[in-house]
N, C-alpha and C. Protein backbone atom coordinates (compact mmCIF):
# COMPACT_ATOMS: atom_id res chain seq x y z
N UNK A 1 -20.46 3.19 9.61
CA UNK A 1 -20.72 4.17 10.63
C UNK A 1 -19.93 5.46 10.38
N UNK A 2 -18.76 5.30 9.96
CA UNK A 2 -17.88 6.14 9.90
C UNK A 2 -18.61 7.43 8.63
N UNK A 3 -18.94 6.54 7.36
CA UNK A 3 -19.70 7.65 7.14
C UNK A 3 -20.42 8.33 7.17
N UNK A 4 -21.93 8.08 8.10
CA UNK A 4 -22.25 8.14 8.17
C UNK A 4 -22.81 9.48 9.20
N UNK A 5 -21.44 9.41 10.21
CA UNK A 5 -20.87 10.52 11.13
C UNK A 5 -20.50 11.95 9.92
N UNK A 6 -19.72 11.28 8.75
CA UNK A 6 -19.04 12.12 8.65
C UNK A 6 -20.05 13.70 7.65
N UNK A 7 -20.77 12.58 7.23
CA UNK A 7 -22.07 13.32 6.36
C UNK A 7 -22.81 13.91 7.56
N UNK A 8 -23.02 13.58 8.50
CA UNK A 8 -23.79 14.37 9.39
C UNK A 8 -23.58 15.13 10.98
N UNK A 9 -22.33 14.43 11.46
CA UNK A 9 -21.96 15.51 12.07
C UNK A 9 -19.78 15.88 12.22
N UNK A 10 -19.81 15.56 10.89
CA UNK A 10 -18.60 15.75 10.42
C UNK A 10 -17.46 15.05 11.02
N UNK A 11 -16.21 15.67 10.92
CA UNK A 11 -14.98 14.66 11.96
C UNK A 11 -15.26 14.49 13.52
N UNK A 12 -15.72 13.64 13.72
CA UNK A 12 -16.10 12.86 15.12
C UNK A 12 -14.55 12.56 15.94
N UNK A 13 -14.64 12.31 16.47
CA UNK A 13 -13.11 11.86 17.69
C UNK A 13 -13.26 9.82 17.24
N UNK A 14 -14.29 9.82 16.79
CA UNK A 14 -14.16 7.79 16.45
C UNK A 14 -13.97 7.75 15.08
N UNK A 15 -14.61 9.11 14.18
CA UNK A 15 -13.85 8.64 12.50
C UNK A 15 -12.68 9.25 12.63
N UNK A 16 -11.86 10.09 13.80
CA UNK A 16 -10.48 10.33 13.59
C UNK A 16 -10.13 8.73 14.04
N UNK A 17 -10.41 8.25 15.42
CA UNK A 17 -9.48 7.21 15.51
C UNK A 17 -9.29 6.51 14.74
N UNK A 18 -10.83 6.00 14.17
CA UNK A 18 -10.74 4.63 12.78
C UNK A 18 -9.66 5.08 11.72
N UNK A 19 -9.66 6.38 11.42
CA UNK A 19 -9.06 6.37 10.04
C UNK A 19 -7.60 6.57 10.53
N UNK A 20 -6.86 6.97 11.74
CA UNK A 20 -5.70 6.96 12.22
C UNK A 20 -5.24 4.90 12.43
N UNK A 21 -6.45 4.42 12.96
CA UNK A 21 -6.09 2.82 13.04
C UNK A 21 -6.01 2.48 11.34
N UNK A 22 -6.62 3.17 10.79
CA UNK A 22 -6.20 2.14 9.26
C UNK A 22 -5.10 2.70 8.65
N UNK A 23 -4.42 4.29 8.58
CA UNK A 23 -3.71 3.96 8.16
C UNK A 23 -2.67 3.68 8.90
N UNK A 24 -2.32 3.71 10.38
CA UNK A 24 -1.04 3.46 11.22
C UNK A 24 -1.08 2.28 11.34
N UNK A 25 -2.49 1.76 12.25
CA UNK A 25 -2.33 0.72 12.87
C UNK A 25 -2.03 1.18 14.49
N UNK A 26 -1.90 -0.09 15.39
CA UNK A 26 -1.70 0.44 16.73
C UNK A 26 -0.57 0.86 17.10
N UNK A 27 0.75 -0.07 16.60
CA UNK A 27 1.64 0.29 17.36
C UNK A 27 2.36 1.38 16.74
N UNK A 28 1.83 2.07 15.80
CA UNK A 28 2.74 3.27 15.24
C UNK A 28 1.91 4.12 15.69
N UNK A 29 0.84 4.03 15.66
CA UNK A 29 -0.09 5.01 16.23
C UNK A 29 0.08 5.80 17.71
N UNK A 30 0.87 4.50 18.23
CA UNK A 30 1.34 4.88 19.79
C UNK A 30 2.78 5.30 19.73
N UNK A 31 3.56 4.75 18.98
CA UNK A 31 5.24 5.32 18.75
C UNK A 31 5.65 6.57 17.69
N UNK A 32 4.53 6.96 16.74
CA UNK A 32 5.48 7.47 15.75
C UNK A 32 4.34 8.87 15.97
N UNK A 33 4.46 9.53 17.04
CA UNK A 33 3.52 10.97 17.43
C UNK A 33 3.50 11.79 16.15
N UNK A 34 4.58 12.39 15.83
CA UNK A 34 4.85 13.51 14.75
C UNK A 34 4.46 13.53 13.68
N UNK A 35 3.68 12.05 13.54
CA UNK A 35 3.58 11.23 12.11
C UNK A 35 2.20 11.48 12.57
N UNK A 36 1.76 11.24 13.58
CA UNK A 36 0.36 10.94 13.87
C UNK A 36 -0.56 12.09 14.02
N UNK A 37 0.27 13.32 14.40
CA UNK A 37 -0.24 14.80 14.61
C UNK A 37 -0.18 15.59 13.40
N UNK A 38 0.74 15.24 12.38
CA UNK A 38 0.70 16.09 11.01
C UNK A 38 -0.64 15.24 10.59
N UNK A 39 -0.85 13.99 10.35
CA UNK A 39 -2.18 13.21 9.95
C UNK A 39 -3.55 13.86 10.34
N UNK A 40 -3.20 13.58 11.74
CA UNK A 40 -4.61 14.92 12.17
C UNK A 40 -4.45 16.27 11.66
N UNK A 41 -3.78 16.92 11.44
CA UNK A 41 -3.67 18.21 10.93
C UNK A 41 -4.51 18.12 10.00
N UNK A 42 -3.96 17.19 8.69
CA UNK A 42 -4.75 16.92 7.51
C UNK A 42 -6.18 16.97 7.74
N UNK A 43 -6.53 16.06 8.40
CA UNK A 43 -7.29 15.48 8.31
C UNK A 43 -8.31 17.02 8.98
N UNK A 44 -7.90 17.80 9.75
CA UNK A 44 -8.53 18.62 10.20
C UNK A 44 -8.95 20.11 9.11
N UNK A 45 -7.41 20.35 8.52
CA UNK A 45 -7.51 21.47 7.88
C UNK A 45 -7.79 21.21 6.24
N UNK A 46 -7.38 19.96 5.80
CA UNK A 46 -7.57 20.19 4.31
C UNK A 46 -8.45 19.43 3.51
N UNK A 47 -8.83 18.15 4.61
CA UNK A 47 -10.21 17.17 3.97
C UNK A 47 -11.50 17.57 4.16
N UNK A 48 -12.46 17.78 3.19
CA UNK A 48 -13.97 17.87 3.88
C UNK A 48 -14.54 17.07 4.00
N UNK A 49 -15.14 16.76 5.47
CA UNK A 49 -15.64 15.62 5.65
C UNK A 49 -16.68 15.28 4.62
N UNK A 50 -17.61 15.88 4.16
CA UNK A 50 -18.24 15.61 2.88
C UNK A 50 -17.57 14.28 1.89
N UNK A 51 -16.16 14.91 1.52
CA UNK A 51 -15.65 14.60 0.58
C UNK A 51 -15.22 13.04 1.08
N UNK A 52 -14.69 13.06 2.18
CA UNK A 52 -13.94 12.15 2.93
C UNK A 52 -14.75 11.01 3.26
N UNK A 53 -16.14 11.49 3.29
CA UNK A 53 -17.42 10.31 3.85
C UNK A 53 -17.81 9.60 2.10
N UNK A 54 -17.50 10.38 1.17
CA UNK A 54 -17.67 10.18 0.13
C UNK A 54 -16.37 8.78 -0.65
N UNK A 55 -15.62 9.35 -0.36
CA UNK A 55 -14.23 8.91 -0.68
C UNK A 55 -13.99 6.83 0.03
N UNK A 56 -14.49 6.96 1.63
CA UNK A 56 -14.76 5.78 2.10
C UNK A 56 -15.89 5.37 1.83
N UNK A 57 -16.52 5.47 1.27
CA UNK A 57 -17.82 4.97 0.53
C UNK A 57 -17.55 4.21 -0.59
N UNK A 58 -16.90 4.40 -1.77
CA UNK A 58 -16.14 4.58 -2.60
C UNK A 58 -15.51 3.17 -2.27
N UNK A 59 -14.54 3.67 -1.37
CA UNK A 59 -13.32 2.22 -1.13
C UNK A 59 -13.82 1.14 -0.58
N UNK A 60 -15.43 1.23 0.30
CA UNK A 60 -16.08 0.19 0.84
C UNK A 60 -16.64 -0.38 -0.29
N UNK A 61 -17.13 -0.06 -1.30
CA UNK A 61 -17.68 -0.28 -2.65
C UNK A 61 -17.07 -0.92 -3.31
N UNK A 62 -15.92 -0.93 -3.59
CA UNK A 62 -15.11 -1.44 -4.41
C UNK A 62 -15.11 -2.83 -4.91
N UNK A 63 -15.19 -3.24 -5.98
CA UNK A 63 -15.16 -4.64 -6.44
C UNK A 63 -13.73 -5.43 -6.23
N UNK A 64 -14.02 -6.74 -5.85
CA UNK A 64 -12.81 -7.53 -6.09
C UNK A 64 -12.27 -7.67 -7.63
N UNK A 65 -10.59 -7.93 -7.70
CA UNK A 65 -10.18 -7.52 -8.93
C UNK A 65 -10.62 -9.52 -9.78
N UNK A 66 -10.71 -10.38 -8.77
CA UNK A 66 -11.33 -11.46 -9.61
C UNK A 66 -10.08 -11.93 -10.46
N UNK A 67 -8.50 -11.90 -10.04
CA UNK A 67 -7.50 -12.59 -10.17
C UNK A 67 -7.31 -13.51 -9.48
N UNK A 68 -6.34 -14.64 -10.19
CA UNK A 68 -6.37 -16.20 -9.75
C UNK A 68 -4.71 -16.26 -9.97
N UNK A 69 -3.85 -16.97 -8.68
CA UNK A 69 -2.31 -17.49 -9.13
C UNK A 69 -2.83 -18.47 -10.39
N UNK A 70 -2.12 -18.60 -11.65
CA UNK A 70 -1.62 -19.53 -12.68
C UNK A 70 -1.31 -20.62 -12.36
N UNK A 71 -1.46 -21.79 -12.47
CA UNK A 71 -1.57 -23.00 -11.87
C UNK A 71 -0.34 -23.74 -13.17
N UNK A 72 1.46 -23.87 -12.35
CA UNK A 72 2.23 -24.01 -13.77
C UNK A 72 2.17 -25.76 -14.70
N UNK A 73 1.88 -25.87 -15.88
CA UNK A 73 1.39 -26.79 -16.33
C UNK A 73 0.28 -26.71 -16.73
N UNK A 74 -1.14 -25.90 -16.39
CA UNK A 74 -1.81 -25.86 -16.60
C UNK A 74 -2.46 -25.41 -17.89
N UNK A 75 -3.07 -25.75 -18.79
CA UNK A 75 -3.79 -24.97 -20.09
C UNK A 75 -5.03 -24.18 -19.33
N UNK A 76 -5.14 -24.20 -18.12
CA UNK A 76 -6.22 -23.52 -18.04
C UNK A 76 -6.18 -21.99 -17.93
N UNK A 77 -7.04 -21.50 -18.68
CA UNK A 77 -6.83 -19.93 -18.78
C UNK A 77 -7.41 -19.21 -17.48
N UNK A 78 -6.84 -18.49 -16.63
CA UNK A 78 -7.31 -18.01 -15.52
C UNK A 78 -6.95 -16.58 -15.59
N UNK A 79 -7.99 -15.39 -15.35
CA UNK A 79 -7.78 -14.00 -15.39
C UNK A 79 -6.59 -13.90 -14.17
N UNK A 80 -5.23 -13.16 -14.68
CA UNK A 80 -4.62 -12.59 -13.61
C UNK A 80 -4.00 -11.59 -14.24
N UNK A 81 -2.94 -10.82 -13.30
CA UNK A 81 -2.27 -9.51 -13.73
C UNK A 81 -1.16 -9.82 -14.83
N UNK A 82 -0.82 -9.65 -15.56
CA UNK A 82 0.47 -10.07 -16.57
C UNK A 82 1.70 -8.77 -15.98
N UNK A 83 1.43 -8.23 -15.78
CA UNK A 83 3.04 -7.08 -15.42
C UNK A 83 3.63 -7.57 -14.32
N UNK A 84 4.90 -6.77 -13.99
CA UNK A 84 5.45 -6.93 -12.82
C UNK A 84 5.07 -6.32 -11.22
N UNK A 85 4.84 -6.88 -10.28
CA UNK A 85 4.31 -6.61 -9.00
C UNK A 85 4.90 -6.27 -7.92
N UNK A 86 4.96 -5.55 -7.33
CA UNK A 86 5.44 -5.20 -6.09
C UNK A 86 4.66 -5.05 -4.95
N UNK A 87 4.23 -5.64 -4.06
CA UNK A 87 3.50 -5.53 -2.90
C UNK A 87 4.44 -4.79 -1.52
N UNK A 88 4.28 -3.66 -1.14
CA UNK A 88 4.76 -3.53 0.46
C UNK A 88 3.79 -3.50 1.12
N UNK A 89 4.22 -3.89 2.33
CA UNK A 89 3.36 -3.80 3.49
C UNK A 89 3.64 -3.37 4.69
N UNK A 90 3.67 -2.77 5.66
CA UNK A 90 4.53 -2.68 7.07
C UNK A 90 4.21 -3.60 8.07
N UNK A 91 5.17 -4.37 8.76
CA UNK A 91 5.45 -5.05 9.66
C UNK A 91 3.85 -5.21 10.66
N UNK A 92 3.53 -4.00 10.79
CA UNK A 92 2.90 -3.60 11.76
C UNK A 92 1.14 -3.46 11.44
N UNK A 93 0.85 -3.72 10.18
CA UNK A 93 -0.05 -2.59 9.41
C UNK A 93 -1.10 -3.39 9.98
N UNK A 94 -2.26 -2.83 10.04
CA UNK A 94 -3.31 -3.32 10.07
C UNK A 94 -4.37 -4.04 9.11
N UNK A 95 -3.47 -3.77 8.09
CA UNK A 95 -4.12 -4.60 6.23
C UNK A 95 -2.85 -5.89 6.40
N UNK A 96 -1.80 -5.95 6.54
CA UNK A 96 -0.96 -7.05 6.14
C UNK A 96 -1.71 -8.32 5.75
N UNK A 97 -2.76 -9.07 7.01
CA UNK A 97 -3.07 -10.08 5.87
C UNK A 97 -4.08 -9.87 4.36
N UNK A 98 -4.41 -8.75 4.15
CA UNK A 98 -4.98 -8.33 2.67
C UNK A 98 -4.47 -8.38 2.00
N UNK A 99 -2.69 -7.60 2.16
CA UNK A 99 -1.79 -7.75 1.20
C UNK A 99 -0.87 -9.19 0.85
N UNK A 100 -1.16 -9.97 2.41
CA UNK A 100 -0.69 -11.44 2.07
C UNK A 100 -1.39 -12.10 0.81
N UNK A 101 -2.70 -12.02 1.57
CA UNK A 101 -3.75 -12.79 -0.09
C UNK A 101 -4.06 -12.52 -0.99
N UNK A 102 -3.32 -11.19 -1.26
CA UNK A 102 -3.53 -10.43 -2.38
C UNK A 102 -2.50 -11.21 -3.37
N UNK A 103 -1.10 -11.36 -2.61
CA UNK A 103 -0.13 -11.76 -3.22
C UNK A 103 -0.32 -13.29 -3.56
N UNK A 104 -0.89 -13.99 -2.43
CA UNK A 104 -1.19 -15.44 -2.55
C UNK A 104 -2.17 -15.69 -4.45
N UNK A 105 -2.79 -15.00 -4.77
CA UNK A 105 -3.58 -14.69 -6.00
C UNK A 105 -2.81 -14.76 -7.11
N UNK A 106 -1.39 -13.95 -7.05
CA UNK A 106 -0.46 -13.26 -7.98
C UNK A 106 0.44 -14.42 -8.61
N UNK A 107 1.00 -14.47 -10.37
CA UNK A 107 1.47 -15.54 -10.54
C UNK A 107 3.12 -15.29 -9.97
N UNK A 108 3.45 -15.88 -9.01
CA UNK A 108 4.83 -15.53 -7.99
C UNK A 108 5.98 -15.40 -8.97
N UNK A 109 6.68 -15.77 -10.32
CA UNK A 109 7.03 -15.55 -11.37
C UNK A 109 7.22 -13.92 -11.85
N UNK A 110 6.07 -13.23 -11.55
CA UNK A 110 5.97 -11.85 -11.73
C UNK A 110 6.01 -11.04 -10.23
N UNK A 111 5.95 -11.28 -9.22
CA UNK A 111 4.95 -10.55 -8.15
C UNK A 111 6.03 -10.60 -7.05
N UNK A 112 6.47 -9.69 -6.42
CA UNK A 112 7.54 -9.74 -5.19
C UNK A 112 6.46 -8.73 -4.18
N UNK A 113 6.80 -9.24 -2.65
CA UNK A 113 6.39 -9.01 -1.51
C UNK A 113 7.27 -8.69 -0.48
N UNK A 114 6.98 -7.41 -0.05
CA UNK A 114 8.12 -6.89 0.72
C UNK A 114 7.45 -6.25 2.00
N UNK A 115 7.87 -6.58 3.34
CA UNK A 115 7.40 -6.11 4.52
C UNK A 115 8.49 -5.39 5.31
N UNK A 116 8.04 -4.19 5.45
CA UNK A 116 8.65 -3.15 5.72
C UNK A 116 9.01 -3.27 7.29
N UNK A 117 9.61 -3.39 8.15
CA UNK A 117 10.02 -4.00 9.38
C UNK A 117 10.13 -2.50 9.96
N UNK A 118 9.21 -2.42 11.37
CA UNK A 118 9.36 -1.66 12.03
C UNK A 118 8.45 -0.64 11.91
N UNK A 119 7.62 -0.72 10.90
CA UNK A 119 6.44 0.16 10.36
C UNK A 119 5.24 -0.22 10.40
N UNK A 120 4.32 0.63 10.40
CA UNK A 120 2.93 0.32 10.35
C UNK A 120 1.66 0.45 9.04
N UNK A 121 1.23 1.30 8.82
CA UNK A 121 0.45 0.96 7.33
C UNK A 121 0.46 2.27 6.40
N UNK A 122 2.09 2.90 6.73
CA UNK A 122 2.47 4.03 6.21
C UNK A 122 3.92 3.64 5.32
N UNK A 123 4.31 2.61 4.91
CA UNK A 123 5.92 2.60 5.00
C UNK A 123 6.46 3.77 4.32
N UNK A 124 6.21 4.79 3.29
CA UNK A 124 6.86 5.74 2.52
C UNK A 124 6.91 6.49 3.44
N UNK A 125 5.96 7.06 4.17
CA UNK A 125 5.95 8.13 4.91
C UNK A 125 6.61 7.63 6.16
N UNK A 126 6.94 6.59 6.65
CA UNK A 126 7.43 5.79 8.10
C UNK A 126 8.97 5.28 8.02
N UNK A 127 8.91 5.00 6.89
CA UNK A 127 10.15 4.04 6.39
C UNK A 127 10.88 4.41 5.00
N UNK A 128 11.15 5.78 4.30
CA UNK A 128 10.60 6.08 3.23
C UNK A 128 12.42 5.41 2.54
N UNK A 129 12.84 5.21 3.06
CA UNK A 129 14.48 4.77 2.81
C UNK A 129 14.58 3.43 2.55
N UNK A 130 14.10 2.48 2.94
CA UNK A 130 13.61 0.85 3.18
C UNK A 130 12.78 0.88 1.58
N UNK A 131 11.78 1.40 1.82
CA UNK A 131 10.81 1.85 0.26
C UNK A 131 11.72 1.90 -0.83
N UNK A 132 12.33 2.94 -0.83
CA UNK A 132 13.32 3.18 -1.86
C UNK A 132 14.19 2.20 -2.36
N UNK A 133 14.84 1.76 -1.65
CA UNK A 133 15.59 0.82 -1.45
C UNK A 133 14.96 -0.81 -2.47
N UNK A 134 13.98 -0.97 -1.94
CA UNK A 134 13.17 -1.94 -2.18
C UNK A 134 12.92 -1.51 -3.79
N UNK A 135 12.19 -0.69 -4.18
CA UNK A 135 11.88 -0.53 -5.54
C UNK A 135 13.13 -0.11 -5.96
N UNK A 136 14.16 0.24 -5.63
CA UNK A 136 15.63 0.05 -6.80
C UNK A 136 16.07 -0.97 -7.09
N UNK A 137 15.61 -1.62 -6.07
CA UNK A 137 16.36 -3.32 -6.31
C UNK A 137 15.16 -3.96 -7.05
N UNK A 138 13.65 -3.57 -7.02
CA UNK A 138 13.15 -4.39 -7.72
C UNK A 138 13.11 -4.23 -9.56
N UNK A 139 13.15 -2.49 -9.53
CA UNK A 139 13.34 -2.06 -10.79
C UNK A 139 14.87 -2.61 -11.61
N UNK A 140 15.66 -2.59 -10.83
CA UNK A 140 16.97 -3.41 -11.75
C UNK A 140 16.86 -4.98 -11.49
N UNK A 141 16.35 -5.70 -10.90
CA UNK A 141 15.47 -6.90 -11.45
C UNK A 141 15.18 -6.62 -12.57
N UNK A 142 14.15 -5.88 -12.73
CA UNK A 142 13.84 -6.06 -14.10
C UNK A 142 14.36 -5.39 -15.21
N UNK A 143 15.43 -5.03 -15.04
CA UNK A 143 16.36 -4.66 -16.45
C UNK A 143 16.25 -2.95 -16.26
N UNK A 144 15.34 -2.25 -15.47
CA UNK A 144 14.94 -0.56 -16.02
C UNK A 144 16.13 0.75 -15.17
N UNK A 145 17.18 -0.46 -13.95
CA UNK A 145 17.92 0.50 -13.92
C UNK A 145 19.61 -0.25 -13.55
N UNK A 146 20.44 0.92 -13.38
CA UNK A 146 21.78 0.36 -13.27
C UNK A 146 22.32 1.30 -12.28
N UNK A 147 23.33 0.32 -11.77
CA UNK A 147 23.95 1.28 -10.59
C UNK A 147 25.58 0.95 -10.90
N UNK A 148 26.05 1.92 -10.80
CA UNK A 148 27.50 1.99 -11.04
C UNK A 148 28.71 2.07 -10.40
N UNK A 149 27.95 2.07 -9.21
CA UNK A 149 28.67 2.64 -7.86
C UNK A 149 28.76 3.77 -7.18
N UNK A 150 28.55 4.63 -8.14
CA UNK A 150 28.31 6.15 -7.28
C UNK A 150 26.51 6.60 -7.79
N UNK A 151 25.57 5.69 -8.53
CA UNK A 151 24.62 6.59 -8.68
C UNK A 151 24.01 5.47 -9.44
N UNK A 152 22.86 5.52 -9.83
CA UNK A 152 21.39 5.04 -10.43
C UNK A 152 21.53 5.53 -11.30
N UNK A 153 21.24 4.61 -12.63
CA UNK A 153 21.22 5.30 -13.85
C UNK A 153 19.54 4.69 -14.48
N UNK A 154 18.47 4.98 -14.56
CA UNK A 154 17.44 4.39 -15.49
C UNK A 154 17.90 3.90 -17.18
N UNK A 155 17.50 2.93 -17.28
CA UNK A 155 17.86 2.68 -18.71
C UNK A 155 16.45 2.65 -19.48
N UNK A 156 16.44 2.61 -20.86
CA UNK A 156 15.28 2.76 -21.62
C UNK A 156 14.45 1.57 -20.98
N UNK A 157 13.63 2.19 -20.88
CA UNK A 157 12.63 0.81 -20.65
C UNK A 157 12.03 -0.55 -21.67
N UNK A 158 13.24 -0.99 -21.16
CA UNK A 158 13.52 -2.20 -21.80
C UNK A 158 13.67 -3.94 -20.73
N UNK A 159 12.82 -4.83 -20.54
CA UNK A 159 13.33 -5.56 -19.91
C UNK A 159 13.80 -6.23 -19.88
N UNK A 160 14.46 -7.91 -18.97
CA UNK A 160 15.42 -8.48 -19.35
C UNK A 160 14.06 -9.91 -20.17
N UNK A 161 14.67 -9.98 -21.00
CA UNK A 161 14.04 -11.18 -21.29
C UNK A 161 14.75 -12.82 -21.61
């Protein structure tokens, strides 16, 4: 529906709400105003709905990626991601269980899951300190940085093996 508005009689007051519920969610949507009024701004002054009806078209389209968790012991060959994973999500979001079963898929060996507490389906922009936080600690997991006590140092990208 949403695009359908948007191709024909452009930003509606129901494709603002929908697209404010997907990316806030409710309860940020109702607590975090300043967050919620620069969004509409956007959404008013710099997206064309054209583009925007185009764009959710697009993401409704989208194929499943057709990854399977690794089953350990197994010889059976199953398509999944081989790199390292990081999933966030916010506390609050209105996708969280997507990103649960997204992760449920992932071989847990590679794949960390992190829920951003107190946020909704924005954490960088909501929580952007928690974020940070989270990917420094996951990046020196894997060997790419060091902290010394006064500062972050990246090291060659090299991991631990």
């Amino acid at each position: 529906m949403c695009v359908k508005q948007l191709q024909s009689k452009g930003l509606t007051t129901f494709v603002e709400d929908y697209l404010l519920w997907h990316h806030f969610g409710k309860k940020t949507k109702e607590e975090n105003l300043d967050l919620v009024h620069a969004f509409k701004q956007s959404l008013h002054t710099v997206l064309s709905p054209r583009n925007l009806s185009l764009f959710i078209n697009s993401y409704l389209r989208r194929t499943d990626l057709q990854i399977h968790r690794p089953e350990p012991g197994s010889s059976k060959k199953v398509q999944s991601l081989k790199c390292s994973i990081l999933l966030v999500t916010g506390s609050n979001s209105p996708h969280q269980d997507d990103v649960i079963e997204t992760n449920s898929r992932l071989d847990p060996a590679i794949s960390n899951y992190f829920k951003v507490s107190d946020c909704g389906g924005m954490p960088l922009e909501e929580q952007p300190h928690k974020v940070a936080t989270s990917l420094i600690l996951f990046l020196q997991g894997l060997g790419y940085c060091k902290y010394n006590g006064l500062r972050f140092t990246v090291q060659k990208l090299r991991p631990k093996i």
